[in-house]
Protein backbone atom coordinates (compact mmCIF):
# COMPACT_ATOMS: atom_id res chain seq x y z
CA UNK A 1 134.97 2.02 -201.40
CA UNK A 2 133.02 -0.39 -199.19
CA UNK A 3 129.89 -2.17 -200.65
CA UNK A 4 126.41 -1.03 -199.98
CA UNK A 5 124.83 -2.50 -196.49
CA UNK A 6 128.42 -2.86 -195.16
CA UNK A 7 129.79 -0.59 -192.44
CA UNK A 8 133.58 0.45 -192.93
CA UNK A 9 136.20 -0.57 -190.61
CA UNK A 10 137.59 1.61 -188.45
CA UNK A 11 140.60 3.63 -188.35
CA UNK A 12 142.45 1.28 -185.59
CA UNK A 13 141.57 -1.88 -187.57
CA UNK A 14 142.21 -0.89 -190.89
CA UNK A 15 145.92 -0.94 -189.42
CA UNK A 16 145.75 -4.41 -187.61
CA UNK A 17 145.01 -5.84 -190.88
CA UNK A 18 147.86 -3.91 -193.00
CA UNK A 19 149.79 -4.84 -190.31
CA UNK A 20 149.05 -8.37 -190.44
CA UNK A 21 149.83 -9.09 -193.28
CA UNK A 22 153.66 -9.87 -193.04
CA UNK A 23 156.05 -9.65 -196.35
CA UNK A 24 153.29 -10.71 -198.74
CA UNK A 25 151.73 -7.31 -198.03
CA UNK A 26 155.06 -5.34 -198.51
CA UNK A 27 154.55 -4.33 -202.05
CA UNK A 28 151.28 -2.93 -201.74
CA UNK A 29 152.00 -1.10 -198.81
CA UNK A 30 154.75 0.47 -200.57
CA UNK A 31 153.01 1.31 -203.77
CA UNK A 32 149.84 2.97 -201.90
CA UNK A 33 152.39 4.87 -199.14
CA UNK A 34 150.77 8.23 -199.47
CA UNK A 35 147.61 6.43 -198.25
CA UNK A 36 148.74 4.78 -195.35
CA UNK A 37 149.90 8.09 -193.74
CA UNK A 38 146.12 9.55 -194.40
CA UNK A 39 144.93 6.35 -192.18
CA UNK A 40 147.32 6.40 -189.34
CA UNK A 41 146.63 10.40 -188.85
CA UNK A 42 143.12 9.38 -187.12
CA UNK A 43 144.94 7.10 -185.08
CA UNK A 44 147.13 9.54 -183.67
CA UNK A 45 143.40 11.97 -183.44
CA UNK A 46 141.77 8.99 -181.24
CA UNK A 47 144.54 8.33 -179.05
CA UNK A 48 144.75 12.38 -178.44
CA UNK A 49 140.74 12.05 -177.91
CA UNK A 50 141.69 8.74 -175.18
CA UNK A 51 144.36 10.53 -173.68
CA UNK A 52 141.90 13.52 -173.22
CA UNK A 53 139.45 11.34 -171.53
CA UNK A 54 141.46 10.79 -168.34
CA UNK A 55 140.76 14.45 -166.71
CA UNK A 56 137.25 13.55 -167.32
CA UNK A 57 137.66 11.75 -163.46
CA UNK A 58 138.68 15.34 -162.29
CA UNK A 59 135.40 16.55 -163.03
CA UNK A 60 133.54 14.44 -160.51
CA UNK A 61 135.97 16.21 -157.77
CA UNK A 62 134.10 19.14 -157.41
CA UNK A 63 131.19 17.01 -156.48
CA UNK A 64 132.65 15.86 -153.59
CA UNK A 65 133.48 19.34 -152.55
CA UNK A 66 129.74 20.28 -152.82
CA UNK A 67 128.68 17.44 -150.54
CA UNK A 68 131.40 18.43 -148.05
CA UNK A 69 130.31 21.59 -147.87
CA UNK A 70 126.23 21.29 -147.84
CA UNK A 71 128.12 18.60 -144.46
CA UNK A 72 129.59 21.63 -143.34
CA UNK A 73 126.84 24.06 -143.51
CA UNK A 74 124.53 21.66 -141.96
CA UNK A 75 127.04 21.21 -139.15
CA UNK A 76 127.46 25.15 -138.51
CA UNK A 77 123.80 25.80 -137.65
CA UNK A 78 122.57 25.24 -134.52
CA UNK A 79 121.72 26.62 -131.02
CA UNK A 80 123.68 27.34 -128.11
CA UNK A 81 122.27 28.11 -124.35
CA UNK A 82 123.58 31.50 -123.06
CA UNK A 83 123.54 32.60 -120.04
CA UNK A 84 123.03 36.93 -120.14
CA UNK A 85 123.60 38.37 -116.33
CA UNK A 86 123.47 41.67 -116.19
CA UNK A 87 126.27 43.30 -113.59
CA UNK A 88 126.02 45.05 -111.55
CA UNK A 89 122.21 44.39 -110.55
CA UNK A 90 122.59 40.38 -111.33
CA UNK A 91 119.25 39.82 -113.24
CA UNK A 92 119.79 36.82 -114.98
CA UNK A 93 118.33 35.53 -118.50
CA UNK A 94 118.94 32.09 -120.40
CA UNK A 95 118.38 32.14 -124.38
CA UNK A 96 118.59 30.09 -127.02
CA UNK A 97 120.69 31.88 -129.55
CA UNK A 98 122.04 30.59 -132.82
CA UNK A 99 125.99 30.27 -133.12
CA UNK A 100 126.51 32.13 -136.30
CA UNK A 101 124.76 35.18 -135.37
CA UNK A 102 127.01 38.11 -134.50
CA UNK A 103 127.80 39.57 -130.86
CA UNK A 104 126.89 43.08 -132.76
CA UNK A 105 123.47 41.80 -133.93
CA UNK A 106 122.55 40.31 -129.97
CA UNK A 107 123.94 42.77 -129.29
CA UNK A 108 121.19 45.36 -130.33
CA UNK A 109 118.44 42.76 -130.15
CA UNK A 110 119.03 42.71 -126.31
CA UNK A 111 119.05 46.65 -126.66
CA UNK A 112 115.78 46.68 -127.96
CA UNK A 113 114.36 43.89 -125.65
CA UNK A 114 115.65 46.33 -122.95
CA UNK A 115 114.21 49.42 -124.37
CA UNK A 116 117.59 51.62 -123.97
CA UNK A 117 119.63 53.75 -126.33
CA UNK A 118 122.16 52.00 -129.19
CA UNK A 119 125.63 51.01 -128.45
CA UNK A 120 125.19 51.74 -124.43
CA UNK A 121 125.14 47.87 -124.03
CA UNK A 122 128.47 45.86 -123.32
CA UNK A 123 128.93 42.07 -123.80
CA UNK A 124 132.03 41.02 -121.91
CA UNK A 125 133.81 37.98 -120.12
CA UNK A 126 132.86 34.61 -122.33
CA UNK A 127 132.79 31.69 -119.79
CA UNK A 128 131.56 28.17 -120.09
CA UNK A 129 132.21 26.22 -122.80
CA UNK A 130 134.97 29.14 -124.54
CA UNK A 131 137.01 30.99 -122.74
CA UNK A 132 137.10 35.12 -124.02
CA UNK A 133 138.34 38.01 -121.75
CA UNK A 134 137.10 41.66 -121.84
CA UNK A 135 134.46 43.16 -124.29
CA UNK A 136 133.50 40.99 -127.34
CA UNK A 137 133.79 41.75 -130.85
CA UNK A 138 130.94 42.98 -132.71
CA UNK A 139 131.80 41.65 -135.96
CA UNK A 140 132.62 38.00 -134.77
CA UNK A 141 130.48 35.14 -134.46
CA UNK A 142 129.43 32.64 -131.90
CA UNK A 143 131.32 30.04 -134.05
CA UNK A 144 134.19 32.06 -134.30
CA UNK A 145 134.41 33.02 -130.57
CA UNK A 146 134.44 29.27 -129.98
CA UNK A 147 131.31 28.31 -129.30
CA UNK A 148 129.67 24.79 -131.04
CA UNK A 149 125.74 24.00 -131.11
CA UNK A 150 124.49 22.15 -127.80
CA UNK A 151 127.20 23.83 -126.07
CA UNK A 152 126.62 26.17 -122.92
CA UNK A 153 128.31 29.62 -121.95
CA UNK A 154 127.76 32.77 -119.76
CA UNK A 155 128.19 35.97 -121.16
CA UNK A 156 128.11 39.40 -118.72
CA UNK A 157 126.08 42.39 -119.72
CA UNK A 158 127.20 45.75 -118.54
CA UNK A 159 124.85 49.11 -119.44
CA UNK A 160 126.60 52.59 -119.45
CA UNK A 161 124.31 55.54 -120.56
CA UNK A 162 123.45 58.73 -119.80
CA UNK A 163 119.90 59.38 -119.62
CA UNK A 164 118.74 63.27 -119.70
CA UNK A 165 116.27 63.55 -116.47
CA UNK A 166 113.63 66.14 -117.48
CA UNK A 167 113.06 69.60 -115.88
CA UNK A 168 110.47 69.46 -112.45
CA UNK A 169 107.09 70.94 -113.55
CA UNK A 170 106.48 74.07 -110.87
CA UNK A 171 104.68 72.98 -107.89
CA UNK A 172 102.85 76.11 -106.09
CA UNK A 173 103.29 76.02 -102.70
CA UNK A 174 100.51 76.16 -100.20
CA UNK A 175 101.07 79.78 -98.76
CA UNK A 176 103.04 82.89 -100.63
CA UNK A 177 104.45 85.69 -98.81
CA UNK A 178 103.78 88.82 -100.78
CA UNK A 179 105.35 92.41 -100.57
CA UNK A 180 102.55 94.98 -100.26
CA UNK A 181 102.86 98.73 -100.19
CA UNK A 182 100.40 100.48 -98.73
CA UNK A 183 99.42 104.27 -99.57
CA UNK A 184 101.85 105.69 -97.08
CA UNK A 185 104.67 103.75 -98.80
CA UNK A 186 105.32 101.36 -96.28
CA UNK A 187 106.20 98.04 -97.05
CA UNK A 188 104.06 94.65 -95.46
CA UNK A 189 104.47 91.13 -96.00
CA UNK A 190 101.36 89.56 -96.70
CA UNK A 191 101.01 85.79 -96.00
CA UNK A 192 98.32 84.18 -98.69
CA UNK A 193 97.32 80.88 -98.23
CA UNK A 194 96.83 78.80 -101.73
CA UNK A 195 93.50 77.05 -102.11
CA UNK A 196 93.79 74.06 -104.95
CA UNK A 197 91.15 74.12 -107.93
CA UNK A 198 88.66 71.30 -107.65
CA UNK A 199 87.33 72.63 -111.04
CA UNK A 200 88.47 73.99 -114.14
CA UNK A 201 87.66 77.33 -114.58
CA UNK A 202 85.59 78.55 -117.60
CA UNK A 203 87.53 81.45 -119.96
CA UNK A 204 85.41 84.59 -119.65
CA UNK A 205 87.02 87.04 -122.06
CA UNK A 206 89.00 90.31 -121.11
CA UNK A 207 90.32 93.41 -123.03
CA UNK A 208 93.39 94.97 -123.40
CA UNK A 209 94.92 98.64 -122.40
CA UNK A 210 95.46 100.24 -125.10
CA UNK A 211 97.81 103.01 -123.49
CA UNK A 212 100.28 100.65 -121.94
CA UNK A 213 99.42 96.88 -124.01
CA UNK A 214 97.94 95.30 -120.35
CA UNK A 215 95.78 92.51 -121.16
CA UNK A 216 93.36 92.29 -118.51
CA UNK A 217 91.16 88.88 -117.99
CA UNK A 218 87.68 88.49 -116.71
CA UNK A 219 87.74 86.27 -113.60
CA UNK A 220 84.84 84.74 -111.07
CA UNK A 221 85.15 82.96 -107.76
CA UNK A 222 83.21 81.54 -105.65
CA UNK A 223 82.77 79.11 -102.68
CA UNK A 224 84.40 75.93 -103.37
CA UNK A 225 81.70 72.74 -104.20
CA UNK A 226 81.47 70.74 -100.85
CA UNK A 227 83.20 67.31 -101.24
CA UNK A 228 81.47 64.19 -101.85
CA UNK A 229 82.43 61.55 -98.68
CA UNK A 230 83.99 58.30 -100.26
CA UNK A 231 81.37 56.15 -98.26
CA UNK A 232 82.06 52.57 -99.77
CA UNK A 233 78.89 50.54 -98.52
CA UNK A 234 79.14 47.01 -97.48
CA UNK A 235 76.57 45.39 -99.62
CA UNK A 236 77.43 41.59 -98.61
CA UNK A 237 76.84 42.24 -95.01
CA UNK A 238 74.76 39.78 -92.94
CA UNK A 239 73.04 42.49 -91.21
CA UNK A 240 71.78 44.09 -94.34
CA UNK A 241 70.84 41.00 -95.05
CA UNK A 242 69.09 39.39 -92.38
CA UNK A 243 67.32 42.81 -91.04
CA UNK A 244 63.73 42.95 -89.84
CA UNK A 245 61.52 45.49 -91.29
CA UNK A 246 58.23 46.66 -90.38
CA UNK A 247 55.39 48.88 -91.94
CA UNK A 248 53.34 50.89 -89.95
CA UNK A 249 50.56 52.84 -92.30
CA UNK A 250 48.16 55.81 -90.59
CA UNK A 251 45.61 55.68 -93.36
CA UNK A 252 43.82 53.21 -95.54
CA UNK A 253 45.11 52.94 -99.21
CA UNK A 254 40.95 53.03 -100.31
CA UNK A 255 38.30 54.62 -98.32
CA UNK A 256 35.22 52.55 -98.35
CA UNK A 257 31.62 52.59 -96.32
CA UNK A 258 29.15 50.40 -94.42
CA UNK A 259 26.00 50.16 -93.28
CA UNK A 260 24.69 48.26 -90.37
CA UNK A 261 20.91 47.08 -88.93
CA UNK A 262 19.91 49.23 -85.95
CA UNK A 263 16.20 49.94 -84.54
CA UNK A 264 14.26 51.55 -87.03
CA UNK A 265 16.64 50.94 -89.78
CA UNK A 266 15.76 47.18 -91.43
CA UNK A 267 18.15 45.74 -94.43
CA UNK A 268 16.78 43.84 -96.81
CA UNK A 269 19.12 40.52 -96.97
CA UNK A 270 17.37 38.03 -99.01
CA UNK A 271 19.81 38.79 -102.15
CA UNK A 272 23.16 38.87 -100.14
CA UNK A 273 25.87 36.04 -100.88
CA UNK A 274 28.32 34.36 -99.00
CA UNK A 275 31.79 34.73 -100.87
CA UNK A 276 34.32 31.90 -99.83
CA UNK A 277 37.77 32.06 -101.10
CA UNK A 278 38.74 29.32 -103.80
CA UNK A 279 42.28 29.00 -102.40
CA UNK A 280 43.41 28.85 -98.58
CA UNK A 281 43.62 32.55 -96.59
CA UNK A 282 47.06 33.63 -97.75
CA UNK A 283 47.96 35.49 -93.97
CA UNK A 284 50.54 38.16 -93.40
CA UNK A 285 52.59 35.57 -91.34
CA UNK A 286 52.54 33.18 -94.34
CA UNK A 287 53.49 36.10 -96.77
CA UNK A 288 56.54 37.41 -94.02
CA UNK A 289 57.41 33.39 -93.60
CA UNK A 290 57.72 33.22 -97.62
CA UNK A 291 60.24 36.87 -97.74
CA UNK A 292 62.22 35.49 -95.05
CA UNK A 293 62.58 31.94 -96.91
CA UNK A 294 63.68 33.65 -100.61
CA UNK A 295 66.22 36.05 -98.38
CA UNK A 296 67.70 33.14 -97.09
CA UNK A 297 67.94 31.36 -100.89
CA UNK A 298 69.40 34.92 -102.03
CA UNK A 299 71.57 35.04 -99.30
CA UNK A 300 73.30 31.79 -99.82
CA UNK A 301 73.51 32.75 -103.41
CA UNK A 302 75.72 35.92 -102.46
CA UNK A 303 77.43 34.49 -100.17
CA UNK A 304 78.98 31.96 -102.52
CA UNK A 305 79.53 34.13 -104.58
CA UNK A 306 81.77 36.02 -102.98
CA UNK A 307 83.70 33.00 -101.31
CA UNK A 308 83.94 31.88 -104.90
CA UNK A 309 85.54 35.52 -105.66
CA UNK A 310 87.61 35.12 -102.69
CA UNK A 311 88.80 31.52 -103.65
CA UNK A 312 90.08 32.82 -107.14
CA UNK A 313 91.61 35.43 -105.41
CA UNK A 314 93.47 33.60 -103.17
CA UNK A 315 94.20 30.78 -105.92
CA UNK A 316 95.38 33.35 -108.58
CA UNK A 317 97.83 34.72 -105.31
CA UNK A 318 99.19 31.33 -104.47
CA UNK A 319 100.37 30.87 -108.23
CA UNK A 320 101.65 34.12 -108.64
CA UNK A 321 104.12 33.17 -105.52
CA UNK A 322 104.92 30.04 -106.72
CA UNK A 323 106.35 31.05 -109.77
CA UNK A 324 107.80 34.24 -108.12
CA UNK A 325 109.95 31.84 -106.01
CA UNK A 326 110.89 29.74 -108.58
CA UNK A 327 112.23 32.77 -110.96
CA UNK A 328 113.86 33.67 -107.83
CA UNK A 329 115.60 30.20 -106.87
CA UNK A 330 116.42 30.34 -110.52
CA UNK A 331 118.37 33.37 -110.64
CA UNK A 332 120.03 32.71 -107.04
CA UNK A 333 121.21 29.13 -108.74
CA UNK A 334 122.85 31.47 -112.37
CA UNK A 335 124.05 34.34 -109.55
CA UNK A 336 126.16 31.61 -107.54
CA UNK A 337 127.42 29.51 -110.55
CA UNK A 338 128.70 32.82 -112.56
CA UNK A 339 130.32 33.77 -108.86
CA UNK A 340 131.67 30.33 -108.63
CA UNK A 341 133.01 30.52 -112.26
CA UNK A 342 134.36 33.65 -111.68
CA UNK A 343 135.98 32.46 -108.13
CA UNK A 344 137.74 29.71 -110.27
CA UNK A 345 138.68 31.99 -113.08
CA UNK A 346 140.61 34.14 -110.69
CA UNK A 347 142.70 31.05 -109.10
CA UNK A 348 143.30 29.35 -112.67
CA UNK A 349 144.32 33.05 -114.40
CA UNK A 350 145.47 35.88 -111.88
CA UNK A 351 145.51 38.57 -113.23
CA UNK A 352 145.07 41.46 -110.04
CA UNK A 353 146.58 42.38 -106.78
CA UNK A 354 143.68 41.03 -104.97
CA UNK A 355 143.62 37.74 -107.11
CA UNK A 356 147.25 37.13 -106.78
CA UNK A 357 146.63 38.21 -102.44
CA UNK A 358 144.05 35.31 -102.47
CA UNK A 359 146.00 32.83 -103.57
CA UNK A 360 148.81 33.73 -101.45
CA UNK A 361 146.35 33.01 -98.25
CA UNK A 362 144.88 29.73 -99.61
CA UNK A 363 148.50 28.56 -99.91
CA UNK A 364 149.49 29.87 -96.42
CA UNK A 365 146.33 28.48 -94.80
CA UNK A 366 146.91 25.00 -96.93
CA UNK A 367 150.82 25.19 -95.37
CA UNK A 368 150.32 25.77 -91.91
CA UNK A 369 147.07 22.61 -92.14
CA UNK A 370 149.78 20.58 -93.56
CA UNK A 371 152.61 21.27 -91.17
């Protein structure tokens, strides 16, 4: 038993110092035998807990794995510029779509874009950066079809679907050529010439035959409404504008009476006053000078106005065409590289008649240039 305050050896050292020792330690070690087997069975437990430690390394393994694949992930994602042409038409389209999305999932995302029925759309012919013949998979990737992130590719779009066209509504002609029978059973064709309704015609009732089930309607007519004339009046015009008016009255607005001095008639004058106005005559030339001075001002207002209108016009036009040209150049440029891909795909791979009967005239026409 070891003293209080002192820790007791361990295992591995109580068995350095038995075995230290030497002769002198003999005895003893014989006499207490059973004892010494009881301190070398924790040996053996701590070198099967050291030789247990070593797999403890293998554990860090799997960490490594993680790291690799988080790498890979990271690696997978990422956009890849596609090319969609649709054949036969050759409308073009370039997208940005993620390499481990599905050709079935674009597949109905261009569907919808396009606004026609499922599975009548057809992705075919990979070109560009991979290399894939005839219709795409659906259940295949991007990735898996070959294509990395940055990289760039064409892809063809063929549509094949019926589309029901519905029935023609019933047109009434504009004359009818009736049968009539007339009292002395003789038959007459009777040519009736169709007037359109400019008007919807009110529902007046009726009644029904009871003998035979007839239903009978009320009906009116009457002589179609004259037409109004689609007169569009110029309302910018100079010569609205700039016309001369001129008011001719018969009769005085206020009827009013005098009285003048003759012989025998005197007027008493003494109270009369001279009025002056306070502010200069105001004459009817000054008043037709001022009009024709605030037409001008209004005129020049409307005027700009509409060349304003006419500027946007013509500005909003000029844009339009601008970037209708460019769309244009644009899809001329994708039309003639998928043609020149596709001019290049049938020298490298032949695959027809006519591919194979191309090649055979290149070579003849390069044979006879060289001989």
């Amino acid at each position: 038993m070891a003293e209080e305050g002192e820790v007791p050896p361990a295992p591995g050292d109580a068995v350095a110092a038995e075995g230290g020792e030497g002769a002198e330690g003999a005895a003893p070690a014989a006499d207490g035998a059973a004892p010494a087997a009881d301190v070398t069975a924790p040996v053996a437990d701590d070198a099967d807990i050291t030789a247990g430690a070593a797999p403890a390394a293998d554990v860090t393994a799997p960490v490594a794995d993680d790291a690799d694949i988080t790498a890979g992930a990271a690696e997978a994602g990422g956009e890849a510029s596609i090319d969609l042409v649709i054949l036969p038409e050759g409308y073009g389209q370039t997208k940005q779509i993620d390499v481990m999305r599905t050709v079935g999932q674009i597949r109905a995302e261009l569907e919808t874009e396009l606004s026609i029925p499922e599975n009548s759309l057809f992705l075919m012919n990979l070109s560009g950066a991979a290399e894939v013949r005839d219709v795409l998979p659906n259940e295949k990737t991007l990735r898996e079809l070959g294509l990395k992130p940055g990289d760039r590719a064409g892809i063809e779009l063929r549509i094949n679907y019926y589309q029901e066209q519905p029935a023609e509504e019933y047109a009434m002609p504009d004359a009818l050529e009736l049968k009539v029978v007339n009292d002395r059973g003789e038959e007459k064709m009777v040519t009736v010439h169709v007037q359109r309704p400019v008007m919807e015609k009110p529902y007046l009732g009726g009644y029904r035959n009871k003998g035979n089930g007839a239903m009978y309607h009320h009906a009116v007519t009457q002589t179609a409404p004259t037409q109004k004339k689609d007169i569009h009046a110029i309302r910018f015009h100079r010569e609205a504008q700039t016309y001369e008016y001129r008011t001719r009255s018969t009769q005085c607005k206020c009827d009013n009476g005098t009285q003048m001095e003759k012989v025998g008639l005197y007027i008493d004058s003494t109270k009369d006053k001279i009025m002056q106005p306070r502010k200069p005559y105001f004459s009817s030339a000054d008043k037709a000078a001022l009009i024709m001075e605030k037409c001008v001002i209004i005129q020049c207002h409307a005027r700009g106005f509409v060349a304003r209108r006419r500027t946007r016009q013509l500005r909003k036009a000029k844009h339009e065409r601008l970037e209708l040209d460019a769309r244009e150049t644009e899809r001329r440029q994708l039309e003639a590289d998928l043609r020149h891909k596709r001019e290049v795909e049938r020298r490298m791979h032949p695959r027809t008649f006519e591919d194979f009967s191309v090649l055979y005239k290149e070579l003849e026409a390069w044979r006879l240039n060289e001989a």
